[in-house]
C-alpha atoms as a PDB file:
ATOM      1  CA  UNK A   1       0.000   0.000   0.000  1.00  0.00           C
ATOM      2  CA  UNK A   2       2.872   2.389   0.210  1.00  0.00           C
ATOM      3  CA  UNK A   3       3.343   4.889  -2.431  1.00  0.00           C
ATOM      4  CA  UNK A   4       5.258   7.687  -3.599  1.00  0.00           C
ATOM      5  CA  UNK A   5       4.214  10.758  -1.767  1.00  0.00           C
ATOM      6  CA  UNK A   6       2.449  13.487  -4.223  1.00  0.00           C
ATOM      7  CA  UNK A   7       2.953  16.997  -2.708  1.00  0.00           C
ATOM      8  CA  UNK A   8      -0.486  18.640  -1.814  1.00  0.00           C
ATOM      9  CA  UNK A   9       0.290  22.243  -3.467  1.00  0.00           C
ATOM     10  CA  UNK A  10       0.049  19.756  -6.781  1.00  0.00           C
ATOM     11  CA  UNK A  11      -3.310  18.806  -6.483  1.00  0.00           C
ATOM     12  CA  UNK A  12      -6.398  20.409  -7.810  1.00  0.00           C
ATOM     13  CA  UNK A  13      -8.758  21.176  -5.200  1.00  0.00           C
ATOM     14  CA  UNK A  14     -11.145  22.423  -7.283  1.00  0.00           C
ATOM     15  CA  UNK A  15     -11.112  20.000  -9.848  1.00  0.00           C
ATOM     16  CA  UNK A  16     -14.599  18.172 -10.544  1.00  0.00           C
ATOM     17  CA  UNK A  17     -15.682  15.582 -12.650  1.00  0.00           C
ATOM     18  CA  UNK A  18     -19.117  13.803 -14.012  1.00  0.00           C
ATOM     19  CA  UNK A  19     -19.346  10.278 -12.426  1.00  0.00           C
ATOM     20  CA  UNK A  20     -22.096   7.786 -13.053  1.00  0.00           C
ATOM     21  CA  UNK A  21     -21.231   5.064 -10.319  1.00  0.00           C
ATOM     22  CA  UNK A  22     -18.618   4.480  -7.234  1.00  0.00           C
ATOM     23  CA  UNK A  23     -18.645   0.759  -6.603  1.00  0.00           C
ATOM     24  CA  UNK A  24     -17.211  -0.558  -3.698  1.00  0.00           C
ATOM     25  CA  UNK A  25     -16.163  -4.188  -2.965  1.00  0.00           C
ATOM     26  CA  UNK A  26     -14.895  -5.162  -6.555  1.00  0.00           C
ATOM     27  CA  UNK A  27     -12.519  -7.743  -7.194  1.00  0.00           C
ATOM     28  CA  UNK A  28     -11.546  -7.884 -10.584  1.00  0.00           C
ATOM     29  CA  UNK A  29     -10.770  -4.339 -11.402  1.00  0.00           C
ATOM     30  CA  UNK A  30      -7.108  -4.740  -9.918  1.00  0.00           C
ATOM     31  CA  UNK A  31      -5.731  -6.407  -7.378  1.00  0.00           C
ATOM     32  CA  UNK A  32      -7.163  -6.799  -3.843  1.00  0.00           C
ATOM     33  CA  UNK A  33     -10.701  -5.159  -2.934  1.00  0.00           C
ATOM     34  CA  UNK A  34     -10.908  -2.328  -4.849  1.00  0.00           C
ATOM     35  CA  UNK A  35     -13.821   0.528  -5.203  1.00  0.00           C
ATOM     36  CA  UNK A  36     -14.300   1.629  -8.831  1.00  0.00           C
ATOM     37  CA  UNK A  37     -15.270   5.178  -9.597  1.00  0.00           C
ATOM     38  CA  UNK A  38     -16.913   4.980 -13.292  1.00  0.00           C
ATOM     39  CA  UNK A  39     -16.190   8.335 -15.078  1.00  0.00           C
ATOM     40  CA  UNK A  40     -19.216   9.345 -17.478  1.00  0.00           C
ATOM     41  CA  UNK A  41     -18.260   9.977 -21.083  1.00  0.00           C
ATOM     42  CA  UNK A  42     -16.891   7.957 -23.864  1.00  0.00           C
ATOM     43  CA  UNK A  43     -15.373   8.448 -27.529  1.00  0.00           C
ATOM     44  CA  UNK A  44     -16.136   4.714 -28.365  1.00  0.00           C
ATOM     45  CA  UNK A  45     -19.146   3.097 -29.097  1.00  0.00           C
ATOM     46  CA  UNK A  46     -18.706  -0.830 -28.514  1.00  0.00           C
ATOM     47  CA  UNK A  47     -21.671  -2.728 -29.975  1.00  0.00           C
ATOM     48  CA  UNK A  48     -21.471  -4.929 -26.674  1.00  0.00           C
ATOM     49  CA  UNK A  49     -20.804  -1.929 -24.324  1.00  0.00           C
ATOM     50  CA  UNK A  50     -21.528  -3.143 -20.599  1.00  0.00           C
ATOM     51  CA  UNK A  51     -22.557   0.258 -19.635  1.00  0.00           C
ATOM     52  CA  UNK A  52     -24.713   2.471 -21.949  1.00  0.00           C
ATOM     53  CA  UNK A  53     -25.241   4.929 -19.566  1.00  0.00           C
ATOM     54  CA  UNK A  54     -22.191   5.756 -19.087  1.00  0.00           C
ATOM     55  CA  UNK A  55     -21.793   6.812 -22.876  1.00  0.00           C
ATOM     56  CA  UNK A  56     -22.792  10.784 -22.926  1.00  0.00           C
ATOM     57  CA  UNK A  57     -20.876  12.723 -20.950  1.00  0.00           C
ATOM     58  CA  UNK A  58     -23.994  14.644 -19.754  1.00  0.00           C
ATOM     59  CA  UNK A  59     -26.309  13.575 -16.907  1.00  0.00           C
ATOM     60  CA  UNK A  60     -29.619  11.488 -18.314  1.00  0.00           C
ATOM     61  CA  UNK A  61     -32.476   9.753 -16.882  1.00  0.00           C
ATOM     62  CA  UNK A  62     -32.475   5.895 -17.241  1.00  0.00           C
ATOM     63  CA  UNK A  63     -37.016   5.535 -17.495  1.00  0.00           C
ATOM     64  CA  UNK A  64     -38.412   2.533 -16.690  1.00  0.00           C
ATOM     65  CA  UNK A  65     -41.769   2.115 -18.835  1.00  0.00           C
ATOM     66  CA  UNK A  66     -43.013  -0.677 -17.122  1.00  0.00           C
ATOM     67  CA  UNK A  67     -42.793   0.499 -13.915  1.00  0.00           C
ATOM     68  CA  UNK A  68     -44.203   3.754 -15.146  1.00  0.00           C
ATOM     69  CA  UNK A  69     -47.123   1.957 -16.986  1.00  0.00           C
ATOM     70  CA  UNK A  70     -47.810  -0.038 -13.886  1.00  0.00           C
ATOM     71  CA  UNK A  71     -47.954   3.243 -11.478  1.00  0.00           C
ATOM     72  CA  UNK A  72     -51.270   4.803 -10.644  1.00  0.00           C
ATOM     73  CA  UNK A  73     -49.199   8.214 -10.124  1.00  0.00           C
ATOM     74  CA  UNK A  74     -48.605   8.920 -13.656  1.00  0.00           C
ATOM     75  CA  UNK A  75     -51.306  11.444 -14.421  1.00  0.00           C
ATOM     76  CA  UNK A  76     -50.332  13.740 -11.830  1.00  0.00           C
ATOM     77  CA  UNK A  77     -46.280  12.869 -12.822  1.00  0.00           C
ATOM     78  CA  UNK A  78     -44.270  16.085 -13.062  1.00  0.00           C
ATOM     79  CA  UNK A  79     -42.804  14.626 -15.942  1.00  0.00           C
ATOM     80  CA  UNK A  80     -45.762  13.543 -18.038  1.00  0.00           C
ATOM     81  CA  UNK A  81     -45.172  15.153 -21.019  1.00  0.00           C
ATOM     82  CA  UNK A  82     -41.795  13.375 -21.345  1.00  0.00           C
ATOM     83  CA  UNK A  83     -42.790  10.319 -20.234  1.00  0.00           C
ATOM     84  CA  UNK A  84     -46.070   9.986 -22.813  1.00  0.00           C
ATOM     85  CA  UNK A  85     -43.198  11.302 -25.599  1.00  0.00           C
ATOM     86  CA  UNK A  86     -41.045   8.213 -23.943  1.00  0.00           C
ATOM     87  CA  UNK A  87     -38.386  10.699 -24.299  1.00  0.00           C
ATOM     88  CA  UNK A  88     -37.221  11.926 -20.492  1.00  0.00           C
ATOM     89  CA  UNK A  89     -34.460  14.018 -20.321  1.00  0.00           C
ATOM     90  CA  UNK A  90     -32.277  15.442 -17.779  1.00  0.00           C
ATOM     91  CA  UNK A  91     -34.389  18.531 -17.573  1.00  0.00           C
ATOM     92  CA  UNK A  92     -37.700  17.049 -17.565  1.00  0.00           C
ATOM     93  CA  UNK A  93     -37.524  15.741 -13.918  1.00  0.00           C
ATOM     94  CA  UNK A  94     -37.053  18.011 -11.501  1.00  0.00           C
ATOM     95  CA  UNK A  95     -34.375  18.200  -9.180  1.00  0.00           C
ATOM     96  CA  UNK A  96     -36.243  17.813  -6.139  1.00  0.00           C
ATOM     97  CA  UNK A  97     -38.986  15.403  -7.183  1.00  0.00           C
ATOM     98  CA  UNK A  98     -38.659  11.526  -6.311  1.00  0.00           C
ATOM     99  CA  UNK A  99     -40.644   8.923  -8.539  1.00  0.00           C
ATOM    100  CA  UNK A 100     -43.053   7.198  -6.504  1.00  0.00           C
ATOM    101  CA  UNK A 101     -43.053   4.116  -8.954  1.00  0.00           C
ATOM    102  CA  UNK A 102     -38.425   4.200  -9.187  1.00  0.00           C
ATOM    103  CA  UNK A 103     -39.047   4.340 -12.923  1.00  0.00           C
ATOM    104  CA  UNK A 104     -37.454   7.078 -13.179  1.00  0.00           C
ATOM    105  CA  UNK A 105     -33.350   7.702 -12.104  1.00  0.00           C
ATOM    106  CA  UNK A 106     -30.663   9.930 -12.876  1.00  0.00           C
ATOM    107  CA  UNK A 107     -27.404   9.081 -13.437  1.00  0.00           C
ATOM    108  CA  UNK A 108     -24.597  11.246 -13.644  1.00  0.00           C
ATOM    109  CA  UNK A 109     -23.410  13.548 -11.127  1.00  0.00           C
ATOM    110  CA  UNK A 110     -20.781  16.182 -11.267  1.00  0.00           C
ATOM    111  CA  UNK A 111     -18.470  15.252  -7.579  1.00  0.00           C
ATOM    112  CA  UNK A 112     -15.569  16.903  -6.621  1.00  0.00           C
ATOM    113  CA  UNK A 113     -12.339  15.460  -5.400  1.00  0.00           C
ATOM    114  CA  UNK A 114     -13.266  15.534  -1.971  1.00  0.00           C
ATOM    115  CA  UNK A 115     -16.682  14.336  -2.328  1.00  0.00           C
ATOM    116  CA  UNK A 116     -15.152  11.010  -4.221  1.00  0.00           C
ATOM    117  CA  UNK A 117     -12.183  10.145  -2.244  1.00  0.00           C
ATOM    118  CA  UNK A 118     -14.910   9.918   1.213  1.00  0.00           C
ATOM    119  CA  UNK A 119     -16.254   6.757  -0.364  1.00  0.00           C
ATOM    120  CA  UNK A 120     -13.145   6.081  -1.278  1.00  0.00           C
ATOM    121  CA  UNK A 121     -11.051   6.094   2.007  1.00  0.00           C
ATOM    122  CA  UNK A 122     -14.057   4.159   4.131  1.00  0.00           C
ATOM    123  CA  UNK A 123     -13.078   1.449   2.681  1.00  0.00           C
ATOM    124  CA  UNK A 124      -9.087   1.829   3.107  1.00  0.00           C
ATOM    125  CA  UNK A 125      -8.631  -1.009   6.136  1.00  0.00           C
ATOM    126  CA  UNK A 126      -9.800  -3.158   3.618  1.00  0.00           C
ATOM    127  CA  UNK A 127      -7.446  -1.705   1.095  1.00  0.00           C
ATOM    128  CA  UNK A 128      -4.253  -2.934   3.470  1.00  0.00           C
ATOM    129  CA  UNK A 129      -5.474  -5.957   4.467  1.00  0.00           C
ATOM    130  CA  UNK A 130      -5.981  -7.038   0.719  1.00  0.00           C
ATOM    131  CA  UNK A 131      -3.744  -4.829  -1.769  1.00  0.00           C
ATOM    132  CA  UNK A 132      -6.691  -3.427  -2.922  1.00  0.00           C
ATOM    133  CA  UNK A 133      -7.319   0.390  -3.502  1.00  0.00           C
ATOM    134  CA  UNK A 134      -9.452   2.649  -6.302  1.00  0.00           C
ATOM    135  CA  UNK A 135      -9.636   2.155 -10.152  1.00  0.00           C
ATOM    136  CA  UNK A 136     -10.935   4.537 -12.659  1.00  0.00           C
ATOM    137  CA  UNK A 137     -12.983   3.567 -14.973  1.00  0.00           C
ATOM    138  CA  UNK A 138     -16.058   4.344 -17.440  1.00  0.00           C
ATOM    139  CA  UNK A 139     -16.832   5.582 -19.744  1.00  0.00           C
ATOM    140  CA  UNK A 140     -13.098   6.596 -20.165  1.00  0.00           C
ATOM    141  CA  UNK A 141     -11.201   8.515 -17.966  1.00  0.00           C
ATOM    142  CA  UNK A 142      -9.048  10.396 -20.880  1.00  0.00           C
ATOM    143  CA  UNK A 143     -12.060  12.048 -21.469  1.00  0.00           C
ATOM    144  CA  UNK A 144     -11.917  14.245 -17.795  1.00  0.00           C
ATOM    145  CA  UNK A 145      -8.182  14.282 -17.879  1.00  0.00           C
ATOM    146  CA  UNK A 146      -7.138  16.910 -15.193  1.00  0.00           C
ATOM    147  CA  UNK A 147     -10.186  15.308 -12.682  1.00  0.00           C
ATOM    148  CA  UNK A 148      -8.663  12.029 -13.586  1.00  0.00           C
ATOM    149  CA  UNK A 149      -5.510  12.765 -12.498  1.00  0.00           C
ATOM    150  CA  UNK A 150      -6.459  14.866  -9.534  1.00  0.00           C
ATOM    151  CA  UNK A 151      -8.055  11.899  -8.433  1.00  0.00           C
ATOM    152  CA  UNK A 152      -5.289   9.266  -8.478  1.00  0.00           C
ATOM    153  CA  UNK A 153      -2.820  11.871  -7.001  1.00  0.00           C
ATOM    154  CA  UNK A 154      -5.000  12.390  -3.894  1.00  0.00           C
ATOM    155  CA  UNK A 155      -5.634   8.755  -3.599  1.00  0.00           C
ATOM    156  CA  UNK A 156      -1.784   8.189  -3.770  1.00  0.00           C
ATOM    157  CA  UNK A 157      -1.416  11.199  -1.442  1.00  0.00           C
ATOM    158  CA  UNK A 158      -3.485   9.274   1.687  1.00  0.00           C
ATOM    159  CA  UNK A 159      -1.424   5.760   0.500  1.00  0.00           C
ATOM    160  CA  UNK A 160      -4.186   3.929  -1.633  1.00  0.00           C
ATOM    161  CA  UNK A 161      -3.294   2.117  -4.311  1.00  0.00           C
ATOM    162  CA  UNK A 162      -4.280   3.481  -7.996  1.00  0.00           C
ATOM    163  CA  UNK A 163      -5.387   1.887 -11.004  1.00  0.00           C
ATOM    164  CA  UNK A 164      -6.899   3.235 -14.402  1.00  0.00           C
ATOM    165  CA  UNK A 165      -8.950   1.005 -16.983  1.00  0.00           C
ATOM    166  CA  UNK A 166      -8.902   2.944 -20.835  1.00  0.00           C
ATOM    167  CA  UNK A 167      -9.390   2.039 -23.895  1.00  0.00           C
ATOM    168  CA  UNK A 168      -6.872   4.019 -25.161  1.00  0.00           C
ATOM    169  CA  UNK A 169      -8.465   5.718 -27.482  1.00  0.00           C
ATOM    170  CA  UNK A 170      -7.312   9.414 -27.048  1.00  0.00           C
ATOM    171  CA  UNK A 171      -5.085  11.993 -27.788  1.00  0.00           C
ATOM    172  CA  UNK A 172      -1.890  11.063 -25.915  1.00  0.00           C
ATOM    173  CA  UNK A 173      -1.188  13.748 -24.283  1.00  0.00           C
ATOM    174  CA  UNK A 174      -4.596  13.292 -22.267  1.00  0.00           C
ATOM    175  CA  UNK A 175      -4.437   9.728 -21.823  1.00  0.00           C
ATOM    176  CA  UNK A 176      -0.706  10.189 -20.716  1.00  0.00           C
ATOM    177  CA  UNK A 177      -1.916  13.133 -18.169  1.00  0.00           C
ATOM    178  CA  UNK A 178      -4.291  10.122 -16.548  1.00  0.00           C
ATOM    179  CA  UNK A 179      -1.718   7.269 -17.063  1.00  0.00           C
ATOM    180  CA  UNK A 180       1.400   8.936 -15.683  1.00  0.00           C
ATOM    181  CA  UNK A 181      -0.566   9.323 -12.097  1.00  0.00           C
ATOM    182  CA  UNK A 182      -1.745   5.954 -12.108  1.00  0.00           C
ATOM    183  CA  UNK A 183       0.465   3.036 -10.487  1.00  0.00           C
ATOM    184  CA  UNK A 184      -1.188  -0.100 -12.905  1.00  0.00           C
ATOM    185  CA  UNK A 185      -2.602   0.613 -16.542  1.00  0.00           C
ATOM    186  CA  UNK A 186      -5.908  -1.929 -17.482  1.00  0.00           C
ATOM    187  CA  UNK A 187      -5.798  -1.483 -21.150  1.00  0.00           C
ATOM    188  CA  UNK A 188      -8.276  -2.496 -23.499  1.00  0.00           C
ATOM    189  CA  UNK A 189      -7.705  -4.227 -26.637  1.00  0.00           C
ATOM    190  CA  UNK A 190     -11.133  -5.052 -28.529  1.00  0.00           C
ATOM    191  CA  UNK A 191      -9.882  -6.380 -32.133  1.00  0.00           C
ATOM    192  CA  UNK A 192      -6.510  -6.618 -33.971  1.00  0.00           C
ATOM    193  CA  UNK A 193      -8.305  -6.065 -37.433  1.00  0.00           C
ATOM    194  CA  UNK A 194      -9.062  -2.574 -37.827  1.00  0.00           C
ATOM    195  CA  UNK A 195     -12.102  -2.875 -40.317  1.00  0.00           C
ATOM    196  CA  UNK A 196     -13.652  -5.041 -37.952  1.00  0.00           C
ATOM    197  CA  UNK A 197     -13.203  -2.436 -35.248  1.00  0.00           C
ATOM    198  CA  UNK A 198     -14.618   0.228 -36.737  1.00  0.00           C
ATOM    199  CA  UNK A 199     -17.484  -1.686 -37.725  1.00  0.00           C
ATOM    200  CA  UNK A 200     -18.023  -3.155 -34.246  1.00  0.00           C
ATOM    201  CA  UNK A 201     -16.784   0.323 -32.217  1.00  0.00           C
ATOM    202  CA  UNK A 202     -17.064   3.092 -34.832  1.00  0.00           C
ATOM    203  CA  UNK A 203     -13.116   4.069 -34.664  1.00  0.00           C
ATOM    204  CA  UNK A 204     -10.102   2.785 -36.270  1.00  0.00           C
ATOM    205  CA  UNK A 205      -7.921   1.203 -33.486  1.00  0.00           C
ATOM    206  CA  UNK A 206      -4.631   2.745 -34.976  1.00  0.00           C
ATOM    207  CA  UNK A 207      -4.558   5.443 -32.475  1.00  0.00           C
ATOM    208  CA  UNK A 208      -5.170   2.568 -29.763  1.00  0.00           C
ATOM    209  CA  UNK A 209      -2.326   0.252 -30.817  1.00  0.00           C
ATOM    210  CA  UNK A 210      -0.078   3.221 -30.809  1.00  0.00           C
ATOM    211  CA  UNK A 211      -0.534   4.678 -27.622  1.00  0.00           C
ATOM    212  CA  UNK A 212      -0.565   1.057 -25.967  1.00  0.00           C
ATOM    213  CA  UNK A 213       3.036   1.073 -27.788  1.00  0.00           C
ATOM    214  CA  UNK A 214       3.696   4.171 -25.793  1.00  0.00           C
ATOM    215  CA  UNK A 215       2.564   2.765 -22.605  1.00  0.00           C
ATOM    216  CA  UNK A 216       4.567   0.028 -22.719  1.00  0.00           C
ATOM    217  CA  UNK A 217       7.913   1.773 -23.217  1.00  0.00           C
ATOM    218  CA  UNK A 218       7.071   3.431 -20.009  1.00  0.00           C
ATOM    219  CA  UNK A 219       7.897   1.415 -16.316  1.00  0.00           C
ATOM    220  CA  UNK A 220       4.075   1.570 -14.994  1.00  0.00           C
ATOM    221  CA  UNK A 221       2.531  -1.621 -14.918  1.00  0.00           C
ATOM    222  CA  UNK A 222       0.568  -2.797 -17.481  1.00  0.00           C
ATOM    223  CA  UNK A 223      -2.109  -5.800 -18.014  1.00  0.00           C
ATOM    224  CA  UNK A 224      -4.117  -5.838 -21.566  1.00  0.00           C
ATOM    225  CA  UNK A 225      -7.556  -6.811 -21.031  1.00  0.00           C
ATOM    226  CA  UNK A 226      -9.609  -8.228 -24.409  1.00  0.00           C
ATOM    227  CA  UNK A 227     -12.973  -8.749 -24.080  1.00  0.00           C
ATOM    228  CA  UNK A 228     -14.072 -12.584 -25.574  1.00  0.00           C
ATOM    229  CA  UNK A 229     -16.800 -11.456 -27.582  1.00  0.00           C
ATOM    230  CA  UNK A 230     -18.668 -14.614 -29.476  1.00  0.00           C
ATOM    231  CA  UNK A 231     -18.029 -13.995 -33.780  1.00  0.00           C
ATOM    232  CA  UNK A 232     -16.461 -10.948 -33.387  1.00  0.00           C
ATOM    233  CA  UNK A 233     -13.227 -11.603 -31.717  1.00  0.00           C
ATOM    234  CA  UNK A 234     -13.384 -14.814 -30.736  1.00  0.00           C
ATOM    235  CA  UNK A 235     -12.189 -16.934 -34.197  1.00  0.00           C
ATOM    236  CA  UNK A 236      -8.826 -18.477 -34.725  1.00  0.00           C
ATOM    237  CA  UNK A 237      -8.392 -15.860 -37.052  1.00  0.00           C
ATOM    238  CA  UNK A 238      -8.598 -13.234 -34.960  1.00  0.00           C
ATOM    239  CA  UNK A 239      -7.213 -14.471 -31.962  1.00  0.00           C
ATOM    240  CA  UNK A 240      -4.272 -15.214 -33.949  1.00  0.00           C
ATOM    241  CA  UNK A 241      -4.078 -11.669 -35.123  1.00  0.00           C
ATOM    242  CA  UNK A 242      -4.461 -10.293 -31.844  1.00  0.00           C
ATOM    243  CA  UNK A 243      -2.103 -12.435 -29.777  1.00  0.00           C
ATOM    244  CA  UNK A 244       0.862 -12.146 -32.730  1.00  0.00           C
ATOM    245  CA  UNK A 245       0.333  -8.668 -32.361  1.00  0.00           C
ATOM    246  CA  UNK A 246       0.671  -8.066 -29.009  1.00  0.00           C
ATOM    247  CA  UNK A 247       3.486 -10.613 -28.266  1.00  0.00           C
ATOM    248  CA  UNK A 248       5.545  -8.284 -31.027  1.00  0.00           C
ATOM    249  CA  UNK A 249       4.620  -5.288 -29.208  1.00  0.00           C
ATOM    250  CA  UNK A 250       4.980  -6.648 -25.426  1.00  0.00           C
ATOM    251  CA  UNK A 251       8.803  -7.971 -26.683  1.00  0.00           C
ATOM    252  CA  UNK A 252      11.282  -6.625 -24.093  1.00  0.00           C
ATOM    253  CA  UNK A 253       8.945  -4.473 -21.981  1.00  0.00           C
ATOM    254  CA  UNK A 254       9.563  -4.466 -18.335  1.00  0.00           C
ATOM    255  CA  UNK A 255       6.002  -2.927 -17.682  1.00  0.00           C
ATOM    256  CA  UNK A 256       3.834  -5.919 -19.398  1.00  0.00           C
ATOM    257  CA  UNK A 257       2.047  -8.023 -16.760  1.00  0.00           C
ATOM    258  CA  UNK A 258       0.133 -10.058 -18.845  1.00  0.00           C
ATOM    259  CA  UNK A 259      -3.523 -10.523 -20.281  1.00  0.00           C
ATOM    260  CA  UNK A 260      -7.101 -10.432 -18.835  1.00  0.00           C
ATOM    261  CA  UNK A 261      -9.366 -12.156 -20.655  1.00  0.00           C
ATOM    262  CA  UNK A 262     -13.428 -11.122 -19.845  1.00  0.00           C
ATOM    263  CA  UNK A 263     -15.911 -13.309 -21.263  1.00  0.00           C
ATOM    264  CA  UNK A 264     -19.370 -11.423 -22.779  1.00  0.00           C
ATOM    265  CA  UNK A 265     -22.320 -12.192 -21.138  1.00  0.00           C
ATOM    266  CA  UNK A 266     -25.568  -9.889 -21.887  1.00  0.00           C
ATOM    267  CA  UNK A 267     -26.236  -9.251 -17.940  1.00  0.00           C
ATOM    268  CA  UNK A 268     -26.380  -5.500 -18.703  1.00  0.00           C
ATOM    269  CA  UNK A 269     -29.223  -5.853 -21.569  1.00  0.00           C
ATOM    270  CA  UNK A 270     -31.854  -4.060 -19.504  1.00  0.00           C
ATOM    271  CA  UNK A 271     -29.927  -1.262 -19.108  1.00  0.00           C
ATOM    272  CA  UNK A 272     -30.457  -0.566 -22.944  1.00  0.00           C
ATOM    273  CA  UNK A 273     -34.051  -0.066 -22.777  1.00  0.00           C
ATOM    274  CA  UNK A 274     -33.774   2.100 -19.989  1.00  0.00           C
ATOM    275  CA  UNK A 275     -31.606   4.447 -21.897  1.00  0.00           C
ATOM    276  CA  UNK A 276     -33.744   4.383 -25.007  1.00  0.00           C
ATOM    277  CA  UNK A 277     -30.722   3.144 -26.408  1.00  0.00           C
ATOM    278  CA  UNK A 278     -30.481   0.141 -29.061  1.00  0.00           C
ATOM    279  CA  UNK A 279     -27.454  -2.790 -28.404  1.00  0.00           C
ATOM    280  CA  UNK A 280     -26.351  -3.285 -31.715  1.00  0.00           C
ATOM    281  CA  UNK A 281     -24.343  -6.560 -31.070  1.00  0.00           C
ATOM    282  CA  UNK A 282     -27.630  -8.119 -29.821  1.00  0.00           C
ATOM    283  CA  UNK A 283     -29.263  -6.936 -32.932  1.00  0.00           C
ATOM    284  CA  UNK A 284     -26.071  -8.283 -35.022  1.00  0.00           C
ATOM    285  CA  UNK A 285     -25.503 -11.714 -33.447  1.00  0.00           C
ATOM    286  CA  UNK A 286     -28.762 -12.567 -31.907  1.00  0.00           C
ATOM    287  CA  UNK A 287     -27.776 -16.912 -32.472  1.00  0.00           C
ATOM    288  CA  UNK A 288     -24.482 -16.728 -31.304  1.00  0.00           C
ATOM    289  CA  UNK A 289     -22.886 -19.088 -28.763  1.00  0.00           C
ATOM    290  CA  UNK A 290     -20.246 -19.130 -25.956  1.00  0.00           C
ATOM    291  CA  UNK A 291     -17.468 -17.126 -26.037  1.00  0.00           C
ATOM    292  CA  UNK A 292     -14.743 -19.301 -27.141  1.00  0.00           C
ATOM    293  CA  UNK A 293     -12.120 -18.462 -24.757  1.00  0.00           C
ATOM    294  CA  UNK A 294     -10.111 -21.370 -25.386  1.00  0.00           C
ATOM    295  CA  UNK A 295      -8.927 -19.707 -28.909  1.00  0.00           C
ATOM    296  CA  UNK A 296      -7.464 -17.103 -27.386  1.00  0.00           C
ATOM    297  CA  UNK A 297      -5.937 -18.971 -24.550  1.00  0.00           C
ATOM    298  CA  UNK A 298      -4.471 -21.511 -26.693  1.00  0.00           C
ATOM    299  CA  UNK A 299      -3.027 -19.093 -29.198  1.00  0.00           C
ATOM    300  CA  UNK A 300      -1.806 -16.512 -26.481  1.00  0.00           C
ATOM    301  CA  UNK A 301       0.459 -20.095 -25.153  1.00  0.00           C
ATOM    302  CA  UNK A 302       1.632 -20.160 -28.929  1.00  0.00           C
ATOM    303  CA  UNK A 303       3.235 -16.611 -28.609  1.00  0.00           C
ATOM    304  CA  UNK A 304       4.859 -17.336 -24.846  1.00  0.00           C
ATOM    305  CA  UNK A 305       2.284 -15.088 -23.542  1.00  0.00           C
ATOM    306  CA  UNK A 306       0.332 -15.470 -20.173  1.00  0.00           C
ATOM    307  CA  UNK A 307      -3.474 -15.010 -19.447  1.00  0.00           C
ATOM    308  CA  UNK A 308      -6.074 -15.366 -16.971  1.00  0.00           C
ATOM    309  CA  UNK A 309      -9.735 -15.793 -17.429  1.00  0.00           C
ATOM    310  CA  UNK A 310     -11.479 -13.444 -15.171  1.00  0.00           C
ATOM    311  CA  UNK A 311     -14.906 -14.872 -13.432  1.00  0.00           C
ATOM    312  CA  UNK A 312     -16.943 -12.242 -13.584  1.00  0.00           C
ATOM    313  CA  UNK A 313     -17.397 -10.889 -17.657  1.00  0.00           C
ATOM    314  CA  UNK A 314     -18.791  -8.101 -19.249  1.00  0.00           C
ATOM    315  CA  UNK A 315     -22.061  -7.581 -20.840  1.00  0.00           C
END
């Protein structure tokens, strides 16, 4: 749990940032307990994405319509209008008004420093006891770069350990800002092809691939977490492509820790409707089967490269 000390004249007391979620008690976000802070906003848009609402940067209102249809408050609702329109936004509700039926919830909530790092440090005993600490996560954290870092510099400051999850899919200077206060790097890596990734997350992953490059020429720990999504990334083909491509680019670094493999599952599906938001990979693949993690297990052993298969998996 010890860390390097981070003078307090550095840090941004004012800084604040839009977060959608602080979970505490997690166990595969890092090592040890850890409590993940989930930044809102995100340049990607992942077919499969686990968390939808954490997409727009902006506070919005996940709307339940069966709950709402099922409430005998909904002709006096404040938010009628909205709701008959099945179109609630953030200003439609007001602030001080609770939904007797909980079909209606915001997410998104601009916290400062201070008002994070409470949750945060209640849970710090468990912290020592377990090598745990706080991870950043999203959305992407590139995307609030300066509330990022302010973050993971106070953490560091009161001796909790500091991780980042990214996707790497920003402007380097940003996503260095983030990286260089963090002490472990979770980096995603969806799809070696980039055709395929810009049909599946509507980017090229050429920026990705070249930052990870950067990151790993750097002495901050890094693990590369692929998601095993069923007929997208999950082939001999691909797995190939990915694994080749990372064992070239992991050659010699003294930062690589290895590979994090998170099987799909569609868990988070509900969340979709209650965003008014469509999941295209359901839409795309609706027969699919099992993620076929054994592909990329057995061709990351080809390359002299190490995995693990994490229990829980994203969807």
């Amino acid at each position: 749990m010890k860390s390097s000390a981070v003078p307090s004249s550095s840090l941004s007391e004012a800084a604040s940032g839009s977060v959608f979620n602080i979970q505490r008690f997690s166990l595969h976000d890092g090592p040890g307990v850890r409590t993940v802070v989930f930044l809102k906003g995100c340049q990607m848009r992942c077919a499969w994405c686990a968390n939808p609402e954490s997409l727009a940067p902006q506070p919005e209102v996940l709307f339940d319509r069966q709950r709402c249809a099922k409430a005998p408050c909904e002709q006096h609702c404040p938010g009628r209008s909205a709701v008959k329109m099945a179109a609630v936004g953030y200003e439609s509700w007001p602030d001080d008004q609770k939904c007797p039926a909980a079909a209606l919830r915001k997410v998104g909530k601009t916290l400062s420093v201070d008002e994070v790092m409470r949750t945060v440090a209640a849970d710090a005993l468990y912290y020592r006891t377990s090598g745990g600490g706080m991870t950043l996560s999203g959305g992407e954290a590139a995307m609030q770069p300066d509330f990022s870092r302010a973050l993971l510099r106070r953490a560091r400051q009161e001796g909790i350990h500091t991780a980042v999850e990214t996707s790497g899919f920003a402007a380097w200077p940003a996503l260095w800002q983030v990286c260089e206060a963090s002490q472990l790097i979770l980096y995603d890596v969806k799809l070696a092809d980039d055709v395929l990734h810009q049909r599946y997350t509507g980017v090229s992953n050429r920026s990705i691939w070249q930052n990870l490059t950067r990151l790993l020429a750097q002495t901050i720990p890094l693990r590369i977490r692929i998601p095993v999504i069923p007929e997208v990334n999950d082939s001999r083909k691909e797995a190939e492509k990915m694994m080749r491509a990372i064992a070239s680019m992991t050659q010699g670094s003294r930062c690589f820790q290895g590979i994090d493999l998170l099987p799909y599952h569609n868990f988070g599906l509900r969340k979709y409707a209650l965003t008014d938001r469509r999941c295209l990979y359901e839409e795309m693949h609706p027969d699919r089967g099992k993620p076929r993690v054994a592909e990329l297990e057995k061709m990351a052993v080809r390359y002299g490269l190490s995995t693990t298969t994490l229990s829980h998996c994203i969807g």
